[in-house]
N, C-alpha and C. Protein backbone atom coordinates (compact mmCIF):
# COMPACT_ATOMS: atom_id res chain seq x y z
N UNK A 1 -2.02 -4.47 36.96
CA UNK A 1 -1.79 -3.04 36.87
C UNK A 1 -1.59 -2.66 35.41
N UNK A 2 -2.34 -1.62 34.85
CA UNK A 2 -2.00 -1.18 33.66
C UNK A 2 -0.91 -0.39 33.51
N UNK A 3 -0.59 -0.72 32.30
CA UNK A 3 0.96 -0.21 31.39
C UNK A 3 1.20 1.18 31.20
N UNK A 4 1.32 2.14 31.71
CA UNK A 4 1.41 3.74 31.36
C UNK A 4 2.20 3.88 30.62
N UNK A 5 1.72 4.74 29.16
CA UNK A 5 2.80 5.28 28.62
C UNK A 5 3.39 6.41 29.04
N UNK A 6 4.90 6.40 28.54
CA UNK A 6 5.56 6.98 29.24
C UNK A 6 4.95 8.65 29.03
N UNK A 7 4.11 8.81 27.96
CA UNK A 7 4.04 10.15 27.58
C UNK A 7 2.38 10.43 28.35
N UNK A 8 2.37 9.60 29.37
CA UNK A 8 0.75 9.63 29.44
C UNK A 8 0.33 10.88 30.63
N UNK A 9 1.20 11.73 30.32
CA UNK A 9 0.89 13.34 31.38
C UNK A 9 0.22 13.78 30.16
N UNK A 10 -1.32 13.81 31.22
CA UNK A 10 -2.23 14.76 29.68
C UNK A 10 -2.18 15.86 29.67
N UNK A 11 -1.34 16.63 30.42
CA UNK A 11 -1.59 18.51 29.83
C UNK A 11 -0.04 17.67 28.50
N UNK A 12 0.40 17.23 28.84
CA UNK A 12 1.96 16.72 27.50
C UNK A 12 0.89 16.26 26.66
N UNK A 13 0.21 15.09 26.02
CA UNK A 13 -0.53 14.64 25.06
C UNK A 13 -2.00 15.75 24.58
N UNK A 14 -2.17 16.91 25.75
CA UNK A 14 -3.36 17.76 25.00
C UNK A 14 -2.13 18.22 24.35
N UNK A 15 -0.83 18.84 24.28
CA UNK A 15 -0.31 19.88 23.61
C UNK A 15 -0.09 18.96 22.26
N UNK A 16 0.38 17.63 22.61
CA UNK A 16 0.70 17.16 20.90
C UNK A 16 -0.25 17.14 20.20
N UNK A 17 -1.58 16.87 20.53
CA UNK A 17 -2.81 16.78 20.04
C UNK A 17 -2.90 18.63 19.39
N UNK A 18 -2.60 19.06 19.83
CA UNK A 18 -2.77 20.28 19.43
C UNK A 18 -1.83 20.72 18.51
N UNK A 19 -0.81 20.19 18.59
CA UNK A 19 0.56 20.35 17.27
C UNK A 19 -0.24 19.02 16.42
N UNK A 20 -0.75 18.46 16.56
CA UNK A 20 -1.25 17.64 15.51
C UNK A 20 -2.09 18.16 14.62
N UNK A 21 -2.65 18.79 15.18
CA UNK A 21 -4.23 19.26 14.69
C UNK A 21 -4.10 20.80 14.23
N UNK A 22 -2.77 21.38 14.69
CA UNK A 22 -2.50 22.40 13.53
C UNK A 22 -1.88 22.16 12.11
N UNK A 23 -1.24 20.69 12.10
CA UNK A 23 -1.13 20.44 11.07
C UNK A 23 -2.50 19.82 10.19
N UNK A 24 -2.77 19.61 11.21
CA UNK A 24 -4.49 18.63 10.26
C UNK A 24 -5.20 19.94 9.22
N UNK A 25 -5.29 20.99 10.06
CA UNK A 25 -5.79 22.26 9.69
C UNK A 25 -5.16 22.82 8.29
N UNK A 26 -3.90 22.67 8.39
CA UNK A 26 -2.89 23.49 7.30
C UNK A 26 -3.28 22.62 6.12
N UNK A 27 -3.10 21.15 6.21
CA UNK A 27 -3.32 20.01 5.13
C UNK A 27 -5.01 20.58 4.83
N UNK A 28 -5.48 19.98 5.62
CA UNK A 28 -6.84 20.29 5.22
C UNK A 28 -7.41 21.48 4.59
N UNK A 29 -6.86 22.75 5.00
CA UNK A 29 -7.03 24.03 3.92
C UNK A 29 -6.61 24.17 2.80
N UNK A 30 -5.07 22.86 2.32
CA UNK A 30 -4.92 23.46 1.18
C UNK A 30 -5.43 22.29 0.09
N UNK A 31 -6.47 21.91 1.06
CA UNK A 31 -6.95 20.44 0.67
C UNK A 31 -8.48 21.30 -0.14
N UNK A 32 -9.54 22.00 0.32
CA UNK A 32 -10.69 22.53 0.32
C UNK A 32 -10.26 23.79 -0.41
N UNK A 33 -9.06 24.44 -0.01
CA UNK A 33 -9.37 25.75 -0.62
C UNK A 33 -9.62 26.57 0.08
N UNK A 34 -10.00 26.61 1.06
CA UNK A 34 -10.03 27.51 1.76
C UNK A 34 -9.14 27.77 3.38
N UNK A 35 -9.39 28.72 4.09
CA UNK A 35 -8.55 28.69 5.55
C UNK A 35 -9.33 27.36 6.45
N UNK A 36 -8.84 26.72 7.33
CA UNK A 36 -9.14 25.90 8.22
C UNK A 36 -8.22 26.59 9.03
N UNK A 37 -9.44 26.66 10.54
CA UNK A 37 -8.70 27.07 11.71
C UNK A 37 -9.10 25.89 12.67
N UNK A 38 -8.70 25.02 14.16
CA UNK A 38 -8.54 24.18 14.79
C UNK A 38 -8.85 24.58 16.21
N UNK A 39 -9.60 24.07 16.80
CA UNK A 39 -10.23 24.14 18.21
C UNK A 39 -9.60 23.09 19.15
N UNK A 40 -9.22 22.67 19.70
CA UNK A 40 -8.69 21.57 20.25
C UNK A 40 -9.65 21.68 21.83
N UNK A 41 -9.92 20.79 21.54
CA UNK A 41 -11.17 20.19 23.43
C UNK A 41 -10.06 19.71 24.08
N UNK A 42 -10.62 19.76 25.32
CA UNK A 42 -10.52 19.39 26.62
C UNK A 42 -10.71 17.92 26.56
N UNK A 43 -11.92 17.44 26.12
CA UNK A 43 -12.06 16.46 26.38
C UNK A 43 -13.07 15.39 25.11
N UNK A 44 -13.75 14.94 25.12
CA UNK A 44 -14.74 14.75 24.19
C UNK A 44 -16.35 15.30 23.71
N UNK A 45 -15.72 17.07 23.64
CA UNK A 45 -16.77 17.61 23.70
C UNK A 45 -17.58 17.53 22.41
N UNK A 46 -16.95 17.07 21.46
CA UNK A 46 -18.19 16.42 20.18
C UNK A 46 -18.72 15.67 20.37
N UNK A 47 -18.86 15.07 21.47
CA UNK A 47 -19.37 13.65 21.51
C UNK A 47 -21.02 13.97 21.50
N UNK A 48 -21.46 14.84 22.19
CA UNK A 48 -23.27 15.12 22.01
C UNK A 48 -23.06 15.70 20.53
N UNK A 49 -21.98 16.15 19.69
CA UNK A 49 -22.93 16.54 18.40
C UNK A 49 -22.77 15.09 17.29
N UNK A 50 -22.21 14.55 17.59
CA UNK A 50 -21.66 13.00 17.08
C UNK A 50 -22.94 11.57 17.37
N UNK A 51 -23.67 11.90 18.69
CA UNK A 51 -24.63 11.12 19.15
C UNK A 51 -25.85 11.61 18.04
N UNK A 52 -25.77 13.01 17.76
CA UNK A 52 -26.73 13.47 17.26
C UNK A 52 -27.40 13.30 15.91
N UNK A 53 -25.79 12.83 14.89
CA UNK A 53 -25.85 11.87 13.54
C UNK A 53 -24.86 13.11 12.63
N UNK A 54 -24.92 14.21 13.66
CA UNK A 54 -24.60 15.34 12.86
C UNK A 54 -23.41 15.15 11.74
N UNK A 55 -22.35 14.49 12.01
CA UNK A 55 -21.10 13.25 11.01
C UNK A 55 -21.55 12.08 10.96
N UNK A 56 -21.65 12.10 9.41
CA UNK A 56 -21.94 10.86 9.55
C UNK A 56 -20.67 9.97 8.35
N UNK A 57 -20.11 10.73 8.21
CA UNK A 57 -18.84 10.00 7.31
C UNK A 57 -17.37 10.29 8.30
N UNK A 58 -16.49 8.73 8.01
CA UNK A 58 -15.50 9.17 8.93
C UNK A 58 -14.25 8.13 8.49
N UNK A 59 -13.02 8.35 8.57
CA UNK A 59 -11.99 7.86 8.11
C UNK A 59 -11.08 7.59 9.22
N UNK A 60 -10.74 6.55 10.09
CA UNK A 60 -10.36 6.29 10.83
C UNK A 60 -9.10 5.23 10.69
N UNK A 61 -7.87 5.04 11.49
CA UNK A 61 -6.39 4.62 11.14
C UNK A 61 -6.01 4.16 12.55
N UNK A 62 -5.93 3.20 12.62
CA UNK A 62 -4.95 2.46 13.99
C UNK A 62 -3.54 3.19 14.09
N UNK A 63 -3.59 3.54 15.21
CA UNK A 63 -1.84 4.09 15.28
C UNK A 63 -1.03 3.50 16.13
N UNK A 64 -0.11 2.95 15.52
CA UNK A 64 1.03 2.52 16.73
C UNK A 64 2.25 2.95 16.12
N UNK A 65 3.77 2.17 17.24
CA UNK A 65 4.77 3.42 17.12
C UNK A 65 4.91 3.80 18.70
N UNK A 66 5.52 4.90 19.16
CA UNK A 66 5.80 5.71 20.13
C UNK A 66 4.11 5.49 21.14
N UNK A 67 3.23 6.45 20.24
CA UNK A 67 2.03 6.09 20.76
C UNK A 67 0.96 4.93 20.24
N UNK A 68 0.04 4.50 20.70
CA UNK A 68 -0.73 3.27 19.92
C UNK A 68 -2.12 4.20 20.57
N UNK A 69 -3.36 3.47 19.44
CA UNK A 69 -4.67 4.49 19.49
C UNK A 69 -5.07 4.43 18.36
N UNK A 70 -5.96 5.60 18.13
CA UNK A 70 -6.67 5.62 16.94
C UNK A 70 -6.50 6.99 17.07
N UNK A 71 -6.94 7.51 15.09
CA UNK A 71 -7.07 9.09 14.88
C UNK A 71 -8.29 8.40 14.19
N UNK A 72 -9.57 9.41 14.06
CA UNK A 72 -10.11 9.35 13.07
C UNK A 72 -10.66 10.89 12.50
N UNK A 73 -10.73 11.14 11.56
CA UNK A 73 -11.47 12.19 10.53
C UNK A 73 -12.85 12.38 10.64
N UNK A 74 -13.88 12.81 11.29
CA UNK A 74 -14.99 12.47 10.94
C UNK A 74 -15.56 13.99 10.31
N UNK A 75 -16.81 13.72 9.23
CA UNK A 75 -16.92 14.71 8.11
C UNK A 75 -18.66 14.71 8.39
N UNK A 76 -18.87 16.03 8.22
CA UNK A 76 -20.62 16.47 8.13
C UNK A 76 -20.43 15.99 6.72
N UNK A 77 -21.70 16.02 6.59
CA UNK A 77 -21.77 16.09 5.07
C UNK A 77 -21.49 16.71 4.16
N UNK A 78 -21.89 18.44 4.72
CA UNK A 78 -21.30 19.07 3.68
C UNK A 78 -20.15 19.55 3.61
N UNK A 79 -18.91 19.23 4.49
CA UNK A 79 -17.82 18.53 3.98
C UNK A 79 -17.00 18.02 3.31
N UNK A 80 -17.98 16.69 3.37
CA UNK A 80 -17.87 15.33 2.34
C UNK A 80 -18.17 16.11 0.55
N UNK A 81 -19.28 16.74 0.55
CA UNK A 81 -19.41 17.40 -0.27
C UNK A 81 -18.40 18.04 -1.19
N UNK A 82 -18.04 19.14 -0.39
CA UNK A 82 -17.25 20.27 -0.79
C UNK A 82 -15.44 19.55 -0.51
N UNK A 83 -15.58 18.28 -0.35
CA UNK A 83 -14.08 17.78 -0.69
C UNK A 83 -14.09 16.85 -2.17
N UNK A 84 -14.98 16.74 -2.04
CA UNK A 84 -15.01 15.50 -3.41
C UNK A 84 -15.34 16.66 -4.56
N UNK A 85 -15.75 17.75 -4.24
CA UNK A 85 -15.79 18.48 -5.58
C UNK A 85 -14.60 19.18 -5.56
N UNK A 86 -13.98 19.43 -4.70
CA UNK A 86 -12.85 20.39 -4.73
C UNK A 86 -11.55 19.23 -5.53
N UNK A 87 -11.88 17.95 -4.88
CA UNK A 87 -10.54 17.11 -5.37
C UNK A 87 -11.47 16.62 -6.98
N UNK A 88 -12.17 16.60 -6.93
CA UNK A 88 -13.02 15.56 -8.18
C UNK A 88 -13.68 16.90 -9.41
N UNK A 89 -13.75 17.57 -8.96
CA UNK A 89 -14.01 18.88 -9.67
C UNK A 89 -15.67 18.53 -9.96
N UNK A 90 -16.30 19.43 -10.16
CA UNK A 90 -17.62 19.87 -10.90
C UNK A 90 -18.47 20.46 -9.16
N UNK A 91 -20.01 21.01 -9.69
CA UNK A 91 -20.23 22.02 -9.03
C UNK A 91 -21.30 20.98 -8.06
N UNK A 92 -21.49 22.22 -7.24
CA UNK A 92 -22.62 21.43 -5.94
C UNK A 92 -23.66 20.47 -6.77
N UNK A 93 -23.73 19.47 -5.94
CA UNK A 93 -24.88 18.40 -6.87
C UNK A 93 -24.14 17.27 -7.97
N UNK A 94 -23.17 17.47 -8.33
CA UNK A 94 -22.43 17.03 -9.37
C UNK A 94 -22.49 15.47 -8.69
N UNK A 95 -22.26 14.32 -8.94
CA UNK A 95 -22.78 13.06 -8.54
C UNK A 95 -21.56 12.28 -9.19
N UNK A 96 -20.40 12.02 -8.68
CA UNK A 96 -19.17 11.10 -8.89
C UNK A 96 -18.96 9.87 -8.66
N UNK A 97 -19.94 9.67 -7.94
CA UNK A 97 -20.33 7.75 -8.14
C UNK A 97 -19.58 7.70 -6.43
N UNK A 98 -19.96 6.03 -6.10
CA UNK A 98 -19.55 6.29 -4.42
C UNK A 98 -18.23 5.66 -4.86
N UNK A 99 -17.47 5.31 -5.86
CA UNK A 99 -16.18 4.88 -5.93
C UNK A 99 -15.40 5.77 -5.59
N UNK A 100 -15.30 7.01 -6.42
CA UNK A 100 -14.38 8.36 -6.49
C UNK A 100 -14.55 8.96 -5.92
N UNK A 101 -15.65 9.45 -4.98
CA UNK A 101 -16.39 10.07 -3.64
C UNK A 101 -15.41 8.94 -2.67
N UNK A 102 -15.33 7.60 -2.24
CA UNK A 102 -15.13 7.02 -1.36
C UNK A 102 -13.46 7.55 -1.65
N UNK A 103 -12.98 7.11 -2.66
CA UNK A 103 -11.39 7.09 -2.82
C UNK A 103 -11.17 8.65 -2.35
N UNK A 104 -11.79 9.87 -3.08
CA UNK A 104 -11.31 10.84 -2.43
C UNK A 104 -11.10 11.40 -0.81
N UNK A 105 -12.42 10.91 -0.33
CA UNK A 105 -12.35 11.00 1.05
C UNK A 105 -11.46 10.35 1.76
N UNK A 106 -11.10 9.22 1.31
CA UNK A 106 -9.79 8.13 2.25
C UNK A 106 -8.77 9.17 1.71
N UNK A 107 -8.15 9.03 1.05
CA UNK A 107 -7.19 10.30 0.29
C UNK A 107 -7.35 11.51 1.10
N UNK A 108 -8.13 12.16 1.55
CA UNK A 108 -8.19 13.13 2.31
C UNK A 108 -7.76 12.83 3.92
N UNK A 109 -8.41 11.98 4.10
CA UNK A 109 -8.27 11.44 5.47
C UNK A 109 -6.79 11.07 5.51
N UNK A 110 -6.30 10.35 4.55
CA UNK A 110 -4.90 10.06 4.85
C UNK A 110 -3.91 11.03 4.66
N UNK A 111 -4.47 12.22 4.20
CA UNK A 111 -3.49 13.34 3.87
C UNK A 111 -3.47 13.65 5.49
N UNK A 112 -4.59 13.92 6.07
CA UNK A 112 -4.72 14.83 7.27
C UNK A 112 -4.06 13.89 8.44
N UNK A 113 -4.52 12.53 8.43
CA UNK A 113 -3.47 11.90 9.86
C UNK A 113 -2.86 11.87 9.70
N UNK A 114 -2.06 11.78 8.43
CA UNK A 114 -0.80 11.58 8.14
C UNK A 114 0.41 13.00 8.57
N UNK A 115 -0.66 13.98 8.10
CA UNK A 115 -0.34 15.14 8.56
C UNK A 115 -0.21 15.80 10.17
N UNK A 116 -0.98 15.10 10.83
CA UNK A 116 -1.20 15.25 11.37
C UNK A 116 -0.26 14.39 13.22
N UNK A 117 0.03 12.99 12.59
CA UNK A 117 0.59 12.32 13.25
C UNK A 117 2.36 12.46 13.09
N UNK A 118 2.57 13.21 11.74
CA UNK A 118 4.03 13.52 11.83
C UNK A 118 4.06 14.87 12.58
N UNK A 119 3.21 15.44 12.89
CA UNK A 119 3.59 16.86 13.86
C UNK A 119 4.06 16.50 15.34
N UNK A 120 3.05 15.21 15.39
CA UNK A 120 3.08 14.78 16.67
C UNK A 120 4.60 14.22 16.84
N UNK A 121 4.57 13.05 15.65
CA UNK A 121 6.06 11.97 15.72
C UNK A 121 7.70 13.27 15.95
N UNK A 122 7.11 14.39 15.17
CA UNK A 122 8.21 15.34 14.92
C UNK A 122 8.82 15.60 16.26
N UNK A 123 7.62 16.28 17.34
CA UNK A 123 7.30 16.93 18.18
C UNK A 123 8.07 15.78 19.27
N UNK A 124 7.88 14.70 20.09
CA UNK A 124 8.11 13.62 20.43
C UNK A 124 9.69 13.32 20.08
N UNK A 125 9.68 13.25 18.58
CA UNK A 125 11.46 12.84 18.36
C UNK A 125 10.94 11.52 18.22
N UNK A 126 10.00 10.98 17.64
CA UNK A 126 9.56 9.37 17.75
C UNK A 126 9.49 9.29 16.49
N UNK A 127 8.91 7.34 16.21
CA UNK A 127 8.63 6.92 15.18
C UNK A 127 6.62 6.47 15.69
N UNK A 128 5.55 7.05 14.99
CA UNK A 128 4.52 6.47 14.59
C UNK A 128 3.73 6.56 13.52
N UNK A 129 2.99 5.15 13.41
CA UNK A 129 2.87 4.85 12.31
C UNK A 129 1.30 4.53 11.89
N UNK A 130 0.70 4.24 10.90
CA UNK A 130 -1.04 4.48 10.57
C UNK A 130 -1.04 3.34 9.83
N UNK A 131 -2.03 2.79 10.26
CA UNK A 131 -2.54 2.12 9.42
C UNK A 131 -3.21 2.34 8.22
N UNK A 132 -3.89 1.72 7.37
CA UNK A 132 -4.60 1.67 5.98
C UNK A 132 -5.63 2.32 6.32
N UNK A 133 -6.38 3.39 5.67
CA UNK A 133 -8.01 3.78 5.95
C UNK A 133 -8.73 3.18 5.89
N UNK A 134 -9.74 3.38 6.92
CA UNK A 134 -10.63 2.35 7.26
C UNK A 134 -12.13 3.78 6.94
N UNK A 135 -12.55 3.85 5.66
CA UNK A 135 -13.70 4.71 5.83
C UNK A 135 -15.02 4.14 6.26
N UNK A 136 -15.95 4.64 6.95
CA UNK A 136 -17.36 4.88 7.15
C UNK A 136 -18.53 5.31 6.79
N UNK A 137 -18.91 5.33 5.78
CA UNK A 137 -19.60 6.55 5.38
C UNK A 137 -20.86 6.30 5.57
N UNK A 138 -21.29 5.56 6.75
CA UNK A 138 -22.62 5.46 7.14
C UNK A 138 -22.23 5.38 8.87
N UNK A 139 -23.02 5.72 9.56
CA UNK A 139 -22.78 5.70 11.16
C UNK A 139 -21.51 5.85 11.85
N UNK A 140 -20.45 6.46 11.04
CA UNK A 140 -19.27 6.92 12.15
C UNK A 140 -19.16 7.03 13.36
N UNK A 141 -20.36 7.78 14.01
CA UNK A 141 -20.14 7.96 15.52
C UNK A 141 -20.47 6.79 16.29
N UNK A 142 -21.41 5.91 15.60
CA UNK A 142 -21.06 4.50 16.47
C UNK A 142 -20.19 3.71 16.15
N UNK A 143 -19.29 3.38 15.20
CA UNK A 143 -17.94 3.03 14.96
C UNK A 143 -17.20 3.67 15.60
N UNK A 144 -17.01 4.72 16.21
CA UNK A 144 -16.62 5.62 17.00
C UNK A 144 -16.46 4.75 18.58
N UNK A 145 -17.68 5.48 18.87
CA UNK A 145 -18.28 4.97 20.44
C UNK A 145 -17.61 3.18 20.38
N UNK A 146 -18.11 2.32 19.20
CA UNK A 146 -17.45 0.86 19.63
C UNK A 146 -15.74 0.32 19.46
N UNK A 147 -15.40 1.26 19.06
CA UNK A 147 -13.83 1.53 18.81
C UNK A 147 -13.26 2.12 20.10
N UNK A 148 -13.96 3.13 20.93
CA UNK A 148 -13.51 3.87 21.91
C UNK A 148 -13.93 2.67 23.34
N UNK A 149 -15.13 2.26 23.45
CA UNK A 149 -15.35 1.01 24.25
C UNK A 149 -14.41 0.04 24.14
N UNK A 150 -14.17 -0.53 23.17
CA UNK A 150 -13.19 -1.75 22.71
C UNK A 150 -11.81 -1.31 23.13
N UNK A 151 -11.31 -0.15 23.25
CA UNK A 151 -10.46 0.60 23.97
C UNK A 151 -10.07 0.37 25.41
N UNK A 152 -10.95 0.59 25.68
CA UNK A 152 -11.27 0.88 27.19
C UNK A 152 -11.66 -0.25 27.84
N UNK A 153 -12.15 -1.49 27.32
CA UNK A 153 -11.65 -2.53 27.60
C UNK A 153 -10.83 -3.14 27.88
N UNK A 154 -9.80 -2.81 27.23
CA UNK A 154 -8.48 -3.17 27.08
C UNK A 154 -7.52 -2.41 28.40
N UNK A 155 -7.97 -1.78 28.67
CA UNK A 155 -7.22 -0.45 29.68
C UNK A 155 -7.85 0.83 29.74
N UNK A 156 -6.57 2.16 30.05
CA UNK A 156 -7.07 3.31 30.23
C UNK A 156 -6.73 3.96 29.08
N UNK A 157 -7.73 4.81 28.75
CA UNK A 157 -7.55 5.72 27.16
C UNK A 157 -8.00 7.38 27.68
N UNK A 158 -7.00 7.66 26.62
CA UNK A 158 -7.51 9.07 26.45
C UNK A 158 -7.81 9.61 25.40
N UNK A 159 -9.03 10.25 25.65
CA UNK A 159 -10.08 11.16 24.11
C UNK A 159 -10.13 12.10 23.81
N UNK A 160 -9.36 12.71 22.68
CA UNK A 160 -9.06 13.91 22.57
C UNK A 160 -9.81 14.61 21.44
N UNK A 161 -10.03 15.56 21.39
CA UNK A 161 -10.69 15.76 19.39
C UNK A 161 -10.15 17.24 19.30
N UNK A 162 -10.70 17.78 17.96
CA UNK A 162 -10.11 19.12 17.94
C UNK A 162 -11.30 19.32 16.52
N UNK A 163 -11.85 20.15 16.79
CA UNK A 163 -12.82 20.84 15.58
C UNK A 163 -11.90 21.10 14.71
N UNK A 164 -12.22 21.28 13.14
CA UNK A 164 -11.71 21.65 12.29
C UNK A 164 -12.79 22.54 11.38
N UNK A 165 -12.77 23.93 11.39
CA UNK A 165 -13.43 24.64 10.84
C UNK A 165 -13.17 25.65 9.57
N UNK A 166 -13.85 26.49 9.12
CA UNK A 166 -13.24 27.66 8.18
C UNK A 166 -13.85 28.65 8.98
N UNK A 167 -13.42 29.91 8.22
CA UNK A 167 -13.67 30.84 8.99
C UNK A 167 -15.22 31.40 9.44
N UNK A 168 -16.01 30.58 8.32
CA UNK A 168 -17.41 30.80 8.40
C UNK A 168 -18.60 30.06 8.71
N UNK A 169 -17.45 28.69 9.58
CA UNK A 169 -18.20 27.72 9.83
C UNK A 169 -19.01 27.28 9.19
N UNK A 170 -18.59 27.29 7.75
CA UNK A 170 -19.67 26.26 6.68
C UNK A 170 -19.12 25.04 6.80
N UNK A 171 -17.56 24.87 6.48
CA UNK A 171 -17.26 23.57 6.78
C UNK A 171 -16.61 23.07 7.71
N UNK A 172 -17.02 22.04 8.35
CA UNK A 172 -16.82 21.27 9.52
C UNK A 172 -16.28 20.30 9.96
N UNK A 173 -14.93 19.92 10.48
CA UNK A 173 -14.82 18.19 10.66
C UNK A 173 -14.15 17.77 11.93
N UNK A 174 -14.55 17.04 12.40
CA UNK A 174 -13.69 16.70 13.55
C UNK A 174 -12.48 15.51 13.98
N UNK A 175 -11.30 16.25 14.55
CA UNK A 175 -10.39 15.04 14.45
C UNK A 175 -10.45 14.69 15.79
N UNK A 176 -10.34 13.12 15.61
CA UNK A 176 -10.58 12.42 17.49
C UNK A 176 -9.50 11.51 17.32
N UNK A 177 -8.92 11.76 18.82
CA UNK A 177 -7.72 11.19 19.20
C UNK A 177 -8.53 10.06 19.92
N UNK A 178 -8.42 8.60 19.80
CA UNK A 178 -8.23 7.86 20.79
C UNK A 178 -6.48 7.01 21.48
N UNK A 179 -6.39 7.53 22.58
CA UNK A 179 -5.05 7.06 22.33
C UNK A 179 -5.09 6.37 23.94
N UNK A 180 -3.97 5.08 23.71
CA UNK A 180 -4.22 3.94 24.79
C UNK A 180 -2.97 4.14 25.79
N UNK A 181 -3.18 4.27 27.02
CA UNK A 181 -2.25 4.92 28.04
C UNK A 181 -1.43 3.39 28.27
């Protein structure tokens, strides 16, 4: 018989997911510069735009603590773009090498779970904790999909994500909860 966590009532884990991911939003806007507003799914409704290649960069963190799972960051490109110039400065096209492009994006990513997992830990009254970034910046969504299988192997999981947008839907990213019941 599998192990239920104790917090494993999912209308309770959609709402932390959703106090998570308003913090992901707040970090992340004053990360870009601009407003980020937060969609929170039902279920894994990025998953057809994720099959599609549409992210293909992604920053992903083991979580354990209170809850155990994964968060990951995943970034369109132009995104990825418009974060490495915003943290790295110079204009569209500007070419920062994949060192300072890679470091900024983990840096970003760790601003946002980090941000993101203390709304939750707050919320809870718990202690959890992240691992080291683990970036992608080639095929995320199947690091994805074999992270979420490898999951579910193990037991029962739940998949949560939450769009992360601006107001004009230029920029795009999605945060995915995998978390292990």
């Amino acid at each position: 018989m599998p192990h239920r966590h104790p917090d494993a009532d999912v209308e309770r884990l959609r709402e932390l997911v959703d106090a998570g991911a308003s913090g992901a939003a707040a970090a992340l806007a004053a990360l870009v510069g601009r407003s980020v507003f937060h969609r929170t799914a039902a279920g894994s409704e990025g998953a057809a735009e994720l099959a599609a290649g549409r992210r293909r960069t992604g920053v992903f963190f083991e979580v354990d603590g209170h809850l155990r799972g994964m968060v990951a960051l995943l970034l369109a490109p132009e995104a990825c773009g418009t974060i490495v110039r915003n943290l790295l400065g110079g204009a569209a096209g500007c070419d920062h090498g994949p060192r300072s492009s890679a470091s900024a994006l983990c840096e970003v990513g760790n601003i946002v779970a980090s941000q993101t997992m203390s709304a939750v830990a707050d919320t809870l009254g718990a202690r959890i904790l992240l691992s080291v970034p683990k970036l992608v910046s080639e095929d995320a969504d199947g690091a994805l999909a074999c992270r979420v299988a490898e999951s579910q192997r193990r037991g029962a999981v739940l998949r949560l994500e939450s769009t992360l947008v601006d107001g004009e839907e230029a920029f795009e990213a999605l945060l995915v909860f995998v978390l292990d019941l």
